[in-house]
Structures are given as C-alpha cells and as structure tokens.
PDB file of N, CA and C in Angstrom:
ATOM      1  N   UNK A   1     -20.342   1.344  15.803  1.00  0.00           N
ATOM      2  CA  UNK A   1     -21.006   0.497  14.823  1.00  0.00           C
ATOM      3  C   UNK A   1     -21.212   1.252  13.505  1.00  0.00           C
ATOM      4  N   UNK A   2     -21.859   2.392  13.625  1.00  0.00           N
ATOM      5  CA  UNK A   2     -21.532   2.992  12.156  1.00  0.00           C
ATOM      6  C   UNK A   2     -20.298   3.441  11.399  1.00  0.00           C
ATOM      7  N   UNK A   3     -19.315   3.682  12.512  1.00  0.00           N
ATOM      8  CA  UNK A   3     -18.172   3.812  11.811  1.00  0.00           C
ATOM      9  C   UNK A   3     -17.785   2.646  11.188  1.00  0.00           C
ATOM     10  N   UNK A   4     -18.091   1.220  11.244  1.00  0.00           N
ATOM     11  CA  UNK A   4     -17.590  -0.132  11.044  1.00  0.00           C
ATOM     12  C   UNK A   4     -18.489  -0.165   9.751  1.00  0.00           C
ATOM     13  N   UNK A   5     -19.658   0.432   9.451  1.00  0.00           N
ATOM     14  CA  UNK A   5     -20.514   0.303   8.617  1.00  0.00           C
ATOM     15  C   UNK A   5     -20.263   1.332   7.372  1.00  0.00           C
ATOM     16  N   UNK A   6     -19.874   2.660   7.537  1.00  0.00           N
ATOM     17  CA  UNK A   6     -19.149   3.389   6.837  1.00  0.00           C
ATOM     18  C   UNK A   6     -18.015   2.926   6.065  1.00  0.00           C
ATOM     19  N   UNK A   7     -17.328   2.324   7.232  1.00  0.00           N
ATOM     20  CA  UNK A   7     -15.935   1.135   6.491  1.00  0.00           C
ATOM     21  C   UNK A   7     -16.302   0.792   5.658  1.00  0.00           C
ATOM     22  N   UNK A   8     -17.061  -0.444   5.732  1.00  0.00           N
ATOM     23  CA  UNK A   8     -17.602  -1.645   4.941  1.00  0.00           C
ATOM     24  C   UNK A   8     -18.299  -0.887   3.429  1.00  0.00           C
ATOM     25  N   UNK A   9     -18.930   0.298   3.774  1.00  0.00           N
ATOM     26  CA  UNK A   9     -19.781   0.693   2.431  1.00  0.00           C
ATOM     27  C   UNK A   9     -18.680   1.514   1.243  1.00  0.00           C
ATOM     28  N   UNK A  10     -17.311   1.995   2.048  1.00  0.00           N
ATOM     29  CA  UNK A  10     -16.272   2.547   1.606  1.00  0.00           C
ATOM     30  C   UNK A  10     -15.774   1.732   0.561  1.00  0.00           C
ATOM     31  N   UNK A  11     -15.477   0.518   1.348  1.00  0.00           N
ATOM     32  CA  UNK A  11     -14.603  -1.020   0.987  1.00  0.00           C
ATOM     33  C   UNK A  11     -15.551  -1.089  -0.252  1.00  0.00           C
ATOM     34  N   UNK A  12     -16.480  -1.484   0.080  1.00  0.00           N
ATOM     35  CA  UNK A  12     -17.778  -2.063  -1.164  1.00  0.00           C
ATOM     36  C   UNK A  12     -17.298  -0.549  -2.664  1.00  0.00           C
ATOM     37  N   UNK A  13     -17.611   0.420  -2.242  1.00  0.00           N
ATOM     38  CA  UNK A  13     -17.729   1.044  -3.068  1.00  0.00           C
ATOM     39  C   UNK A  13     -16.471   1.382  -3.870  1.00  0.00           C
ATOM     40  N   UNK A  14     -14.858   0.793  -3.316  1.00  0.00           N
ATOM     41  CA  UNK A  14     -13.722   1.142  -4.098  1.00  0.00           C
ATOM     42  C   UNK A  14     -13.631  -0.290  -4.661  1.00  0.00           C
ATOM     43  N   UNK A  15     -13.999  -1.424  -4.251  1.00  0.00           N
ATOM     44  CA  UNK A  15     -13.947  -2.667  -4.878  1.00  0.00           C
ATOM     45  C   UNK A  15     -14.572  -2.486  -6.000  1.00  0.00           C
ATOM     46  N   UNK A  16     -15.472  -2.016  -6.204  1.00  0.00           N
ATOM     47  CA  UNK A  16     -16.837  -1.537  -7.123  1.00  0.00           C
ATOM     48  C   UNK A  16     -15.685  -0.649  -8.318  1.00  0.00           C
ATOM     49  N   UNK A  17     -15.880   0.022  -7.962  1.00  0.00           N
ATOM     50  CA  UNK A  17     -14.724   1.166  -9.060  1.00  0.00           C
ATOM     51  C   UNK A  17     -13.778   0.118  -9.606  1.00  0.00           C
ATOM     52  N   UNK A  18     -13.144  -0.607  -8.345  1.00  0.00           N
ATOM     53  CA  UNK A  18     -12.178  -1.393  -9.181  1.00  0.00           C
ATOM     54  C   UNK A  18     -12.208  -2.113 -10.135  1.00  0.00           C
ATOM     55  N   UNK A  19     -13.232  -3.083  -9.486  1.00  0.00           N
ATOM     56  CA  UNK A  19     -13.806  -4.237 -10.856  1.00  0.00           C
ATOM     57  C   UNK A  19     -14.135  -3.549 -12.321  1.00  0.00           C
ATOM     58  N   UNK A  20     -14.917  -2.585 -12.078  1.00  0.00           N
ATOM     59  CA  UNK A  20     -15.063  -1.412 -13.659  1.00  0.00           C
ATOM     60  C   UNK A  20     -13.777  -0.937 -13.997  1.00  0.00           C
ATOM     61  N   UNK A  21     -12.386  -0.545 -13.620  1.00  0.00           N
ATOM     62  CA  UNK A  21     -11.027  -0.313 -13.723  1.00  0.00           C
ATOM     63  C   UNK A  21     -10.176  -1.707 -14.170  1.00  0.00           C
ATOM     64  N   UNK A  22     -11.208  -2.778 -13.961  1.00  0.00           N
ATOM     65  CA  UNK A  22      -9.883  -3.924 -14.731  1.00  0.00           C
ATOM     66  C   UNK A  22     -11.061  -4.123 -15.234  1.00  0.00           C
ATOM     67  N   UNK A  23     -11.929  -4.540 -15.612  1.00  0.00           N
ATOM     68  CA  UNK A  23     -13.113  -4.678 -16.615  1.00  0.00           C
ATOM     69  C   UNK A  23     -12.172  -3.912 -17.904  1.00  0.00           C
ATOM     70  N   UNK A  24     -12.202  -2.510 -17.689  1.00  0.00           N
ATOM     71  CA  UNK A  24     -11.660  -1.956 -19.116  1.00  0.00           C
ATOM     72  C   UNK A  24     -10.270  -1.839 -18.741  1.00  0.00           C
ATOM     73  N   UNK A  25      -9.726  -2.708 -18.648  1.00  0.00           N
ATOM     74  CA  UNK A  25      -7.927  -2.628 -18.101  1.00  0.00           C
ATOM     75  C   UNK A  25      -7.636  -1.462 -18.123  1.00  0.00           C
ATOM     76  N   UNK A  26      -7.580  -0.562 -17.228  1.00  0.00           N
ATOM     77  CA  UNK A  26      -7.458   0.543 -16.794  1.00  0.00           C
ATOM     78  C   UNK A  26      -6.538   0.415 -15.846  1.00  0.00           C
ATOM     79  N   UNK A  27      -5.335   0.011 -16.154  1.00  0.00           N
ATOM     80  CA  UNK A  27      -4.275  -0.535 -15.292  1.00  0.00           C
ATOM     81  C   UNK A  27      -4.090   0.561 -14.002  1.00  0.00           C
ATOM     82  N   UNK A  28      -3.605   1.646 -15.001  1.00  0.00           N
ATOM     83  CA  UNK A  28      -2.571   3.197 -14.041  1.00  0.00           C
ATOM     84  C   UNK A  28      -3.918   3.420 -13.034  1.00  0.00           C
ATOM     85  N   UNK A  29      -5.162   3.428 -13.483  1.00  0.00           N
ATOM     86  CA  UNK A  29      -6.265   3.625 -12.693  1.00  0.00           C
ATOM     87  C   UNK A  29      -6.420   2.632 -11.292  1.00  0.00           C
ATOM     88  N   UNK A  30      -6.209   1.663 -11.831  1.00  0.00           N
ATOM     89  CA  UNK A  30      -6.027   0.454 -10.823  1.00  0.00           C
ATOM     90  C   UNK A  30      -5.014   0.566  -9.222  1.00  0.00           C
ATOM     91  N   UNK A  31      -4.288   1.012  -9.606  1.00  0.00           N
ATOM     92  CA  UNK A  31      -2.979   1.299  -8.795  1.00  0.00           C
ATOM     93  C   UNK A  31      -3.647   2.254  -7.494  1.00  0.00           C
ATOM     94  N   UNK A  32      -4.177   3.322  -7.737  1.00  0.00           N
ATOM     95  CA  UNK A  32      -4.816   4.134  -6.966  1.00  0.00           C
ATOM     96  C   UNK A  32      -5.899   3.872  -6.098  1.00  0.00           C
ATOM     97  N   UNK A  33      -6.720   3.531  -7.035  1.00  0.00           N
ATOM     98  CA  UNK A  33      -8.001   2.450  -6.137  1.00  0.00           C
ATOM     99  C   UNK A  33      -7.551   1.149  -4.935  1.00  0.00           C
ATOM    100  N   UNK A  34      -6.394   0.382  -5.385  1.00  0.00           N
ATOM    101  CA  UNK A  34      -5.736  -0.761  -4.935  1.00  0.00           C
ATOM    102  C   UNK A  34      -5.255   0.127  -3.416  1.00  0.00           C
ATOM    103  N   UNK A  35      -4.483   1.627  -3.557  1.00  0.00           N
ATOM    104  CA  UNK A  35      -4.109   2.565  -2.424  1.00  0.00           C
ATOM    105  C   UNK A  35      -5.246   2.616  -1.635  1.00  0.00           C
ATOM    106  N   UNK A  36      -6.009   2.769  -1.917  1.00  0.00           N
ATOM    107  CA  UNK A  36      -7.191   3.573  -1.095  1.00  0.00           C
ATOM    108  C   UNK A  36      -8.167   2.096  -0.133  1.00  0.00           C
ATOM    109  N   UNK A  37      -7.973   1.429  -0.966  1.00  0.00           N
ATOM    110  CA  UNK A  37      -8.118   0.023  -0.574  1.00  0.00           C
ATOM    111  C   UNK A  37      -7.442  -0.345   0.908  1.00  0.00           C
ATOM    112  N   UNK A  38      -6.041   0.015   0.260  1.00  0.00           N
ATOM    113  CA  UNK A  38      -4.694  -0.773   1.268  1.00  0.00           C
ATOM    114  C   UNK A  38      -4.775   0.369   2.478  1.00  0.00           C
ATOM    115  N   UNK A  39      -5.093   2.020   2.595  1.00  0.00           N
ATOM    116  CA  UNK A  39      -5.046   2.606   3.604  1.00  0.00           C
ATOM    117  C   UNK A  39      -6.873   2.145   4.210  1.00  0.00           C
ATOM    118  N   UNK A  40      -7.599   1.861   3.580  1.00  0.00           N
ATOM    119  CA  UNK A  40      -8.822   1.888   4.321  1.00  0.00           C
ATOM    120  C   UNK A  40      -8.381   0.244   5.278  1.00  0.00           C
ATOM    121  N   UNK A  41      -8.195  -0.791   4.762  1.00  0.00           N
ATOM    122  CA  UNK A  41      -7.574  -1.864   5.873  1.00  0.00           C
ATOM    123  C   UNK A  41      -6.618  -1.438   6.393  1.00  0.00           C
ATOM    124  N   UNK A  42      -5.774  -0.370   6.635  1.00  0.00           N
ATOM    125  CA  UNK A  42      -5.035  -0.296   7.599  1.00  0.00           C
ATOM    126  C   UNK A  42      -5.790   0.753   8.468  1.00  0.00           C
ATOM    127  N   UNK A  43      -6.148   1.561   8.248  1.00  0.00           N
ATOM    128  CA  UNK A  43      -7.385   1.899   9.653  1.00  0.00           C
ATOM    129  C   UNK A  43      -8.389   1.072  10.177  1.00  0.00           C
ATOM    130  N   UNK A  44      -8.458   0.244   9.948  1.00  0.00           N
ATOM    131  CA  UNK A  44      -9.258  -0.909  10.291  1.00  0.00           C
ATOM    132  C   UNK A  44      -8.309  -1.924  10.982  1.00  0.00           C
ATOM    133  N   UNK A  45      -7.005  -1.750  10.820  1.00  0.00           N
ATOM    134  CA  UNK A  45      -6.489  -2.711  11.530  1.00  0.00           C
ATOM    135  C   UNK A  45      -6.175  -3.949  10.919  1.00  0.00           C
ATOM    136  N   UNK A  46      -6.268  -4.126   9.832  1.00  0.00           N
ATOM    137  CA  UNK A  46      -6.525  -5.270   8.527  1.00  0.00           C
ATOM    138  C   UNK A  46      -5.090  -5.502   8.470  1.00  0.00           C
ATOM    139  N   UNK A  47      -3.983  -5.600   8.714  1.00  0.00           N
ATOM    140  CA  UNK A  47      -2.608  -4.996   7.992  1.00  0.00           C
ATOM    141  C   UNK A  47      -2.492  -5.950   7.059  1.00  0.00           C
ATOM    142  N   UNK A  48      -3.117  -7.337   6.817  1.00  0.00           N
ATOM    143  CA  UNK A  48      -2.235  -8.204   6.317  1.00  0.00           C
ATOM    144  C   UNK A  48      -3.253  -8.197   4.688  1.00  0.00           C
ATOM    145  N   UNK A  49      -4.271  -7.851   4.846  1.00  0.00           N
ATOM    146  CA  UNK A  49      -4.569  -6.642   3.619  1.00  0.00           C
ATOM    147  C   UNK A  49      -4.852  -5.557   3.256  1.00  0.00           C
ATOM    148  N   UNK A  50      -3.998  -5.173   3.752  1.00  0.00           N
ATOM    149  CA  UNK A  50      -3.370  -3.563   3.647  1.00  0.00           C
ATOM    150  C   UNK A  50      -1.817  -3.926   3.184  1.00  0.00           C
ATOM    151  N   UNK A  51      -1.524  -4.627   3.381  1.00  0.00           N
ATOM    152  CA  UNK A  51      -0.019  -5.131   2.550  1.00  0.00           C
ATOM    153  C   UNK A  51      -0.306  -5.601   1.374  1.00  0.00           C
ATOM    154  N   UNK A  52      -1.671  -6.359   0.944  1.00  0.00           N
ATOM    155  CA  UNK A  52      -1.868  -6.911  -0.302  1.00  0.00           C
ATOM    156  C   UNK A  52      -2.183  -5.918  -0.973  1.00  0.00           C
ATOM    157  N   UNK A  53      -2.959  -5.008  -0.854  1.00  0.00           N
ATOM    158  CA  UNK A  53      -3.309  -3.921  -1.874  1.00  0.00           C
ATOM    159  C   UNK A  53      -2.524  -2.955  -2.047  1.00  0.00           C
ATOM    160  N   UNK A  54      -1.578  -2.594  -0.965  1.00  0.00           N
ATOM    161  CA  UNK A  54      -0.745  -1.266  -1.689  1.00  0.00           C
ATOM    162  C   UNK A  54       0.519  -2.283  -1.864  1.00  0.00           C
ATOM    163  N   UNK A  55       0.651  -3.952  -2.097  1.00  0.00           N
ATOM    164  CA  UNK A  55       1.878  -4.207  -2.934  1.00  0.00           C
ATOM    165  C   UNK A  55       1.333  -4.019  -4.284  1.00  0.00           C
ATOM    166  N   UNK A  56       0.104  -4.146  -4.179  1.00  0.00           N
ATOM    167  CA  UNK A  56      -0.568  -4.031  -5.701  1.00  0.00           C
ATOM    168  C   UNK A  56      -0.209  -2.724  -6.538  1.00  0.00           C
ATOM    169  N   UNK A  57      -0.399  -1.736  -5.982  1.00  0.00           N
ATOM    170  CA  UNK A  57      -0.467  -0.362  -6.114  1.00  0.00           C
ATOM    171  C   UNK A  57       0.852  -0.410  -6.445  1.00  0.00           C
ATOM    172  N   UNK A  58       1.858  -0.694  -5.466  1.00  0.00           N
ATOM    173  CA  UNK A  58       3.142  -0.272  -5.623  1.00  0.00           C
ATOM    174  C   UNK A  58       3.412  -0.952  -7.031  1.00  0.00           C
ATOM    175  N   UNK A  59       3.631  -2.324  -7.318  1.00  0.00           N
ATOM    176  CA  UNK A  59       3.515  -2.873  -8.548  1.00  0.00           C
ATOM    177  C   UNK A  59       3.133  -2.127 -10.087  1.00  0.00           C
ATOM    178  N   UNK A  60       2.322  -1.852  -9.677  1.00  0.00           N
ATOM    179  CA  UNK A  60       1.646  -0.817 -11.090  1.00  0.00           C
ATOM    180  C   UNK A  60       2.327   0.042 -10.857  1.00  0.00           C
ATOM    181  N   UNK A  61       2.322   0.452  -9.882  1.00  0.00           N
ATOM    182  CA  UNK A  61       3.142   2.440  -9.833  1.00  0.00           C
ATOM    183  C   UNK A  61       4.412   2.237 -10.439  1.00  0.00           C
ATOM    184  N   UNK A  62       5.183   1.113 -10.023  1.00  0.00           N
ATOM    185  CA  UNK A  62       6.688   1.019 -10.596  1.00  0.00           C
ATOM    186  C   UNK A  62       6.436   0.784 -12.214  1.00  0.00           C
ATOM    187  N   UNK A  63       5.726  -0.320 -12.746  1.00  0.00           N
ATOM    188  CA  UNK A  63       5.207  -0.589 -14.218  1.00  0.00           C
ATOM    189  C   UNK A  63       5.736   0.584 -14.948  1.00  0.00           C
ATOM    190  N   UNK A  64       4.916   1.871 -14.147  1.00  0.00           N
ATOM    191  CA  UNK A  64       4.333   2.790 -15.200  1.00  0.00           C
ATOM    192  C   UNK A  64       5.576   4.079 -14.453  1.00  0.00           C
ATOM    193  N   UNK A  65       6.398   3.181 -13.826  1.00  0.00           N
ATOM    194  CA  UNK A  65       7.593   4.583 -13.629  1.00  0.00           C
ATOM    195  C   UNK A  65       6.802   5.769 -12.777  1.00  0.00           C
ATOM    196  N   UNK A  66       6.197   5.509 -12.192  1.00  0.00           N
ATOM    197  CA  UNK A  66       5.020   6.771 -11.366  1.00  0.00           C
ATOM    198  C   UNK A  66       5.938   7.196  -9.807  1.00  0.00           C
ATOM    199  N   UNK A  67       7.384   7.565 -10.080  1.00  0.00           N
ATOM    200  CA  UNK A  67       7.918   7.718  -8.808  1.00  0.00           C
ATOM    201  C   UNK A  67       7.167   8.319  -7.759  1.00  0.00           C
ATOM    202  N   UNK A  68       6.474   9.799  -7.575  1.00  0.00           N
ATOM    203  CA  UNK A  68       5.482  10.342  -6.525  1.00  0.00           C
ATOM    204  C   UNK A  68       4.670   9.124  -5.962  1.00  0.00           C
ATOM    205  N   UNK A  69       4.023   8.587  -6.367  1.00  0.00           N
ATOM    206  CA  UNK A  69       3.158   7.658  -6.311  1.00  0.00           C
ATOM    207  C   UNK A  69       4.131   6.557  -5.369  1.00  0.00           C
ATOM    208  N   UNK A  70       4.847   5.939  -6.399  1.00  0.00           N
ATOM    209  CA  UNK A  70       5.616   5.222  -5.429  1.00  0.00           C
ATOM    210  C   UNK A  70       6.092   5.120  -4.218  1.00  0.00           C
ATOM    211  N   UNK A  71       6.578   6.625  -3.777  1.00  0.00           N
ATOM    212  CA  UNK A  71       6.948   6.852  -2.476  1.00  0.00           C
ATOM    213  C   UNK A  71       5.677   7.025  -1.770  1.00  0.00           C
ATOM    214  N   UNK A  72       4.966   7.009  -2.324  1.00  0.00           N
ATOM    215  CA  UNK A  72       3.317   7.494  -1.062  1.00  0.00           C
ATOM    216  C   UNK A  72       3.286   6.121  -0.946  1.00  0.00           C
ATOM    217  N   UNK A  73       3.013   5.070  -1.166  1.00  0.00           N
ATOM    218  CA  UNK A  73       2.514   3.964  -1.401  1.00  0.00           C
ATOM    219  C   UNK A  73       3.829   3.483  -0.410  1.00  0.00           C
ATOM    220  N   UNK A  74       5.239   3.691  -0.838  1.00  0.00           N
ATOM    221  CA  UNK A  74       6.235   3.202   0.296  1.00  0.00           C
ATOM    222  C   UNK A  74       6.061   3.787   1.747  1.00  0.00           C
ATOM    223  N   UNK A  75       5.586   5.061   1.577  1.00  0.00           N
ATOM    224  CA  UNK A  75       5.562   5.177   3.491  1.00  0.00           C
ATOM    225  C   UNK A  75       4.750   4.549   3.515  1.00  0.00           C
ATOM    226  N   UNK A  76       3.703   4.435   3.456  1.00  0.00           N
ATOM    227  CA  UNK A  76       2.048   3.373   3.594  1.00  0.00           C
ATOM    228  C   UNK A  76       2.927   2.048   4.265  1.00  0.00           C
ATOM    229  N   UNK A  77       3.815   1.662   3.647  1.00  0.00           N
ATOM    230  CA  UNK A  77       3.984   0.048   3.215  1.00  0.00           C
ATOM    231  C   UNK A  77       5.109   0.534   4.816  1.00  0.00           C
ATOM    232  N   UNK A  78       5.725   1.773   5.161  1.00  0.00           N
ATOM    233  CA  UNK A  78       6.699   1.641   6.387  1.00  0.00           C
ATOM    234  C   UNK A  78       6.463   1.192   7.192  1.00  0.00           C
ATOM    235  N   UNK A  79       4.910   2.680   6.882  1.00  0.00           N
ATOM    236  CA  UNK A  79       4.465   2.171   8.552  1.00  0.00           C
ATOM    237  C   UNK A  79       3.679   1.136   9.035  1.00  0.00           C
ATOM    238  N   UNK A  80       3.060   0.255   7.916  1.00  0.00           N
ATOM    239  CA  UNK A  80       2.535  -0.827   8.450  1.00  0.00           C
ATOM    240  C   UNK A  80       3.710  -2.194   8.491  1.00  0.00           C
ATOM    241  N   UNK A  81       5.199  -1.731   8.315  1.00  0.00           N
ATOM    242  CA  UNK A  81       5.970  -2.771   8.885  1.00  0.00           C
ATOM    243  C   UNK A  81       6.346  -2.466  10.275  1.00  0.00           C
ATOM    244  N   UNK A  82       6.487  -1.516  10.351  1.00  0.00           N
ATOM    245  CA  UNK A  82       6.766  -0.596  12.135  1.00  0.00           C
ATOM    246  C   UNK A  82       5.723  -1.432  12.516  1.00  0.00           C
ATOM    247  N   UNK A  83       4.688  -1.656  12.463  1.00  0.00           N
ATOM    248  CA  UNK A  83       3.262  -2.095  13.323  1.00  0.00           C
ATOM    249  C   UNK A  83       3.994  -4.097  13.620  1.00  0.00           C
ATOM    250  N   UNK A  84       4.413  -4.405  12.299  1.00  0.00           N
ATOM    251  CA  UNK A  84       3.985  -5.862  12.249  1.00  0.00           C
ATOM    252  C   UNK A  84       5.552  -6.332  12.032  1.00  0.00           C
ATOM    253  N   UNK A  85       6.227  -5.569  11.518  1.00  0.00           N
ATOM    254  CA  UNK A  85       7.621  -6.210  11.826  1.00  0.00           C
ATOM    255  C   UNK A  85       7.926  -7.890  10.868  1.00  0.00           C
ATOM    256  N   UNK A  86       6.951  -7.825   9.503  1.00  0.00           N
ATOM    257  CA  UNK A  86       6.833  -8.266   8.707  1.00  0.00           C
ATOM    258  C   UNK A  86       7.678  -8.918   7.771  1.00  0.00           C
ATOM    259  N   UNK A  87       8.752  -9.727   7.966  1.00  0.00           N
ATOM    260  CA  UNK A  87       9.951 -10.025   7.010  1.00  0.00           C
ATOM    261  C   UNK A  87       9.265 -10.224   5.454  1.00  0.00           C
ATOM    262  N   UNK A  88       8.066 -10.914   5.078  1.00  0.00           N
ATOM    263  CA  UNK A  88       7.671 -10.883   4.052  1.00  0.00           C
ATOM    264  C   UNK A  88       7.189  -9.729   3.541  1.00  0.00           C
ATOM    265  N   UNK A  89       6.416  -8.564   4.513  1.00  0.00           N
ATOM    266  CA  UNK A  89       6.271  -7.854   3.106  1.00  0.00           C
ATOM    267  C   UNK A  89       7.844  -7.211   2.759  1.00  0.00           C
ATOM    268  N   UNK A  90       8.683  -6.537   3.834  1.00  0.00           N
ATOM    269  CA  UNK A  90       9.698  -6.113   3.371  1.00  0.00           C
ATOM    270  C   UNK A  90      10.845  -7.493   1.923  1.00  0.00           C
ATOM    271  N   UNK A  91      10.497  -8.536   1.651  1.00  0.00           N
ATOM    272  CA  UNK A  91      11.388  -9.657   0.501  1.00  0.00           C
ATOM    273  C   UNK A  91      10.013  -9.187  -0.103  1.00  0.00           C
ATOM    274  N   UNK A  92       8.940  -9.096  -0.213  1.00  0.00           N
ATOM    275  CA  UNK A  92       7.586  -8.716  -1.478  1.00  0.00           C
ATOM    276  C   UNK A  92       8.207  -7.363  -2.037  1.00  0.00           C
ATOM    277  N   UNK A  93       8.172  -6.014  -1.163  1.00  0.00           N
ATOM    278  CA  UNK A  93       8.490  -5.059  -1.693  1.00  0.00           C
ATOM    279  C   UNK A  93      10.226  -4.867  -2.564  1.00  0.00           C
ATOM    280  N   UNK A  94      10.843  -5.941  -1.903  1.00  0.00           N
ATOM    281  CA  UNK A  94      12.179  -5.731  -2.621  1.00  0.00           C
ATOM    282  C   UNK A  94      12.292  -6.976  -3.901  1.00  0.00           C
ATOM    283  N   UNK A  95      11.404  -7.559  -3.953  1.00  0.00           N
ATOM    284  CA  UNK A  95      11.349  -7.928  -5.077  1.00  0.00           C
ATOM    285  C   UNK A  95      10.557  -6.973  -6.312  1.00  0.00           C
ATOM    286  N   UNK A  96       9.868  -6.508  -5.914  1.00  0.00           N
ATOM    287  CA  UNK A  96       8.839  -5.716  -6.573  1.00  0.00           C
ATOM    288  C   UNK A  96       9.682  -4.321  -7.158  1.00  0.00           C
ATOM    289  N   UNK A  97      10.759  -3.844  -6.093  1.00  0.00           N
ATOM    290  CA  UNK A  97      12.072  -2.540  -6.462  1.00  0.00           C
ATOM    291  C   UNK A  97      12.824  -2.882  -7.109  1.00  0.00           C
ATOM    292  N   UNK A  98      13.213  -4.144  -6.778  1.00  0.00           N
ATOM    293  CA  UNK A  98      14.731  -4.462  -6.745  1.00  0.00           C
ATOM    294  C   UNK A  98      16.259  -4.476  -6.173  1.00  0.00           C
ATOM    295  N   UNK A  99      15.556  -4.175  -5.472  1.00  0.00           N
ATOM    296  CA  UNK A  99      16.560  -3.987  -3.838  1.00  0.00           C
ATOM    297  C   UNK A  99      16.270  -4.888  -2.679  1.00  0.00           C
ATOM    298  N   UNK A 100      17.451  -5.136  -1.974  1.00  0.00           N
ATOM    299  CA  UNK A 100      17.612  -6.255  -0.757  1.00  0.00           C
ATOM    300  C   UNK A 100      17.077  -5.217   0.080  1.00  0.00           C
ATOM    301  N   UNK A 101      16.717  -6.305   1.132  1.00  0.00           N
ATOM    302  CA  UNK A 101      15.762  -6.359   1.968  1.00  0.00           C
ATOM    303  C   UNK A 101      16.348  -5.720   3.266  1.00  0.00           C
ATOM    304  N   UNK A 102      17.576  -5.413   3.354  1.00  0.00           N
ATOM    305  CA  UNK A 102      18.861  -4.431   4.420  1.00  0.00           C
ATOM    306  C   UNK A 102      18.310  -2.794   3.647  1.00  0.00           C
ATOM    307  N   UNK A 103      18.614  -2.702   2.474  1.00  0.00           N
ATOM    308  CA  UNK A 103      17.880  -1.563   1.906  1.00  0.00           C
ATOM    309  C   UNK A 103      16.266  -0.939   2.708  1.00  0.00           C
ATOM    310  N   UNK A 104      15.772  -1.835   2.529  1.00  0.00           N
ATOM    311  CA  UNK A 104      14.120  -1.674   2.558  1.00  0.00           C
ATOM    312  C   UNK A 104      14.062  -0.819   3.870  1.00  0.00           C
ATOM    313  N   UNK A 105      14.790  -2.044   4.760  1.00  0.00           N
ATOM    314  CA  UNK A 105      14.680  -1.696   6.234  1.00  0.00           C
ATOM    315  C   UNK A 105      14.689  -0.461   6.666  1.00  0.00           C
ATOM    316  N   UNK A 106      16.598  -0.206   5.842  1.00  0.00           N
ATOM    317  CA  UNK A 106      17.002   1.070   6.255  1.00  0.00           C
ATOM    318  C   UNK A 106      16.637   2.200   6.175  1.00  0.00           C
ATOM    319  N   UNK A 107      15.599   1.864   4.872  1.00  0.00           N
ATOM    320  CA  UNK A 107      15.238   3.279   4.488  1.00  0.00           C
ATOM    321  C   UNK A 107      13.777   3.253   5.398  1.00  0.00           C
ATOM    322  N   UNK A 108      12.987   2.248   5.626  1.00  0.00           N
ATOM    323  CA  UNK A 108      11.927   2.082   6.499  1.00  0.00           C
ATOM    324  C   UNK A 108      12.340   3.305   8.068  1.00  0.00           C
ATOM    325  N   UNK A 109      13.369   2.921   8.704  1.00  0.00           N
ATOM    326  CA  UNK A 109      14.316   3.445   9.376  1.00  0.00           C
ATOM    327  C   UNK A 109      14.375   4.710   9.372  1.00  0.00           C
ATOM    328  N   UNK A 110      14.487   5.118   8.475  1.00  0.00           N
ATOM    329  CA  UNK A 110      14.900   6.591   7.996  1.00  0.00           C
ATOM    330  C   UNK A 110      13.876   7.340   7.959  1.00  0.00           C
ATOM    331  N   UNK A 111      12.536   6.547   7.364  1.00  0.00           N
ATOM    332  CA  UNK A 111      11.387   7.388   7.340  1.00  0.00           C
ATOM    333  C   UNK A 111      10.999   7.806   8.877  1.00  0.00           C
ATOM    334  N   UNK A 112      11.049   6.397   9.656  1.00  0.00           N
ATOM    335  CA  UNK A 112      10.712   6.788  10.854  1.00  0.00           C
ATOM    336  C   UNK A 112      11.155   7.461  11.812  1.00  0.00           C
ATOM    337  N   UNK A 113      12.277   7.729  11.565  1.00  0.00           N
ATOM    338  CA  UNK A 113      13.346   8.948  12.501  1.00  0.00           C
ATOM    339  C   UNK A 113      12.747  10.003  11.788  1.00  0.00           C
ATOM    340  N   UNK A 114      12.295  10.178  10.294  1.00  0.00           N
ATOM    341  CA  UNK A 114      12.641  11.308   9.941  1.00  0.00           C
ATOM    342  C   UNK A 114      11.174  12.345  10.597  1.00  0.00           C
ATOM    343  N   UNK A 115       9.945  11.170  10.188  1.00  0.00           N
ATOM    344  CA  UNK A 115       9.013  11.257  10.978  1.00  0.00           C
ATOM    345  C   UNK A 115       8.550  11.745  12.349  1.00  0.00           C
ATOM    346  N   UNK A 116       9.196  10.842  13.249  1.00  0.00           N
ATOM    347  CA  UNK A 116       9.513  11.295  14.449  1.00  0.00           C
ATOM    348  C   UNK A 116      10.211  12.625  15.218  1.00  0.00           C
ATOM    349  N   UNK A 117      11.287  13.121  13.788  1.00  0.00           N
ATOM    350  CA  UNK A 117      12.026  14.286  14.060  1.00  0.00           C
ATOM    351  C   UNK A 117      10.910  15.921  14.464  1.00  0.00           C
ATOM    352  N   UNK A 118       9.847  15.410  13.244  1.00  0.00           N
ATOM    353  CA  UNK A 118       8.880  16.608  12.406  1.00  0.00           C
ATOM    354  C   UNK A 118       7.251  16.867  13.490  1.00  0.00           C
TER     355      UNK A 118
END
C-alpha cells in the first residue's frame, strides 16, 4: 500500500512539473517529464499509458533532433511492446519516425536478442 501511494505522489508530482513546463512552453523540457511519466506507468503496469507518454516524449525528442534521447525512449517503447504485442503503438511510433512498421518490429527484435545476449 505505500508503495501504491509513493506511485501516486510521484505521478502527482511529475504531472505538477509538467503543467509549469507547458504553462511556459518549455517544450524540450516537456519530453523528459512525459519519460518519467511513461516509465512510472509502466512499473505500475499501466502500459496503455505508458505508451501515451513516452509517444509524447518520443515526439518532442524527434522535433528537436535529440537522437540519445530518442533511443532511450525507443527501448522504453520495445519493451512495453514485448509485454502487449501492440500493433498500434508500433503504426504510432512509425508514424512519429517515419518508418514502416516491419522496421519497428525488427529492430524491437534486435533489441531483445541483443538484451537477452548481455
């Protein structure tokens, strides 16, 4: 129960940052907060917003050309398709790259062998 309560005061408190981060359009700022967002629902088990916030993230990160960023935000986005096996977020994220959705997979694929190797 307190760990569920810790959650919740986490959640509260990056929503909080956020709203002050688009208050003063603080876009590049946005992107990060939106991450921290999208991994705190995926320890929670949330996946299906944990896909909304780090497509968010990913979105801005590409905007602003932030490749590092990008790829953190893409394993995020792997492994919660490994979990859910998601055809939409993988057509969200390849609209968002620009790459088909055989791409996405493969490289989804790749992370997870490569993962698994290490």
């Amino acid at each position: 129960a307190q760990e569920q309560r810790d959650y919740e005061q986490a959640r509260a408190h990056y929503q909080q940052a956020l709203d002050i981060k688009i208050e003063f359009n603080d876009r590049y700022s946005q992107a990060s907060t939106y991450g921290q967002l999208g991994l705190l629902a995926k320890v929670q088990e949330d996946y299906e917003q944990a896909q909304q916030h780090l497509l968010q993230a990913l979105e801005i990160f590409v905007e602003f050309g932030d490749e590092q960023s990008m790829t953190i935000v893409f394993s995020n986005l792997a492994r919660i398709y490994h979990i859910t096996k998601s055809q939409q977020l993988v057509k969200k994220i390849g609209e968002t790259l620009n790459i088909s959705v055989e791409q996405i997979i493969e490289y989804f694929d790749q992370l997870s062998s490569n993962n698994s190797d290490s």
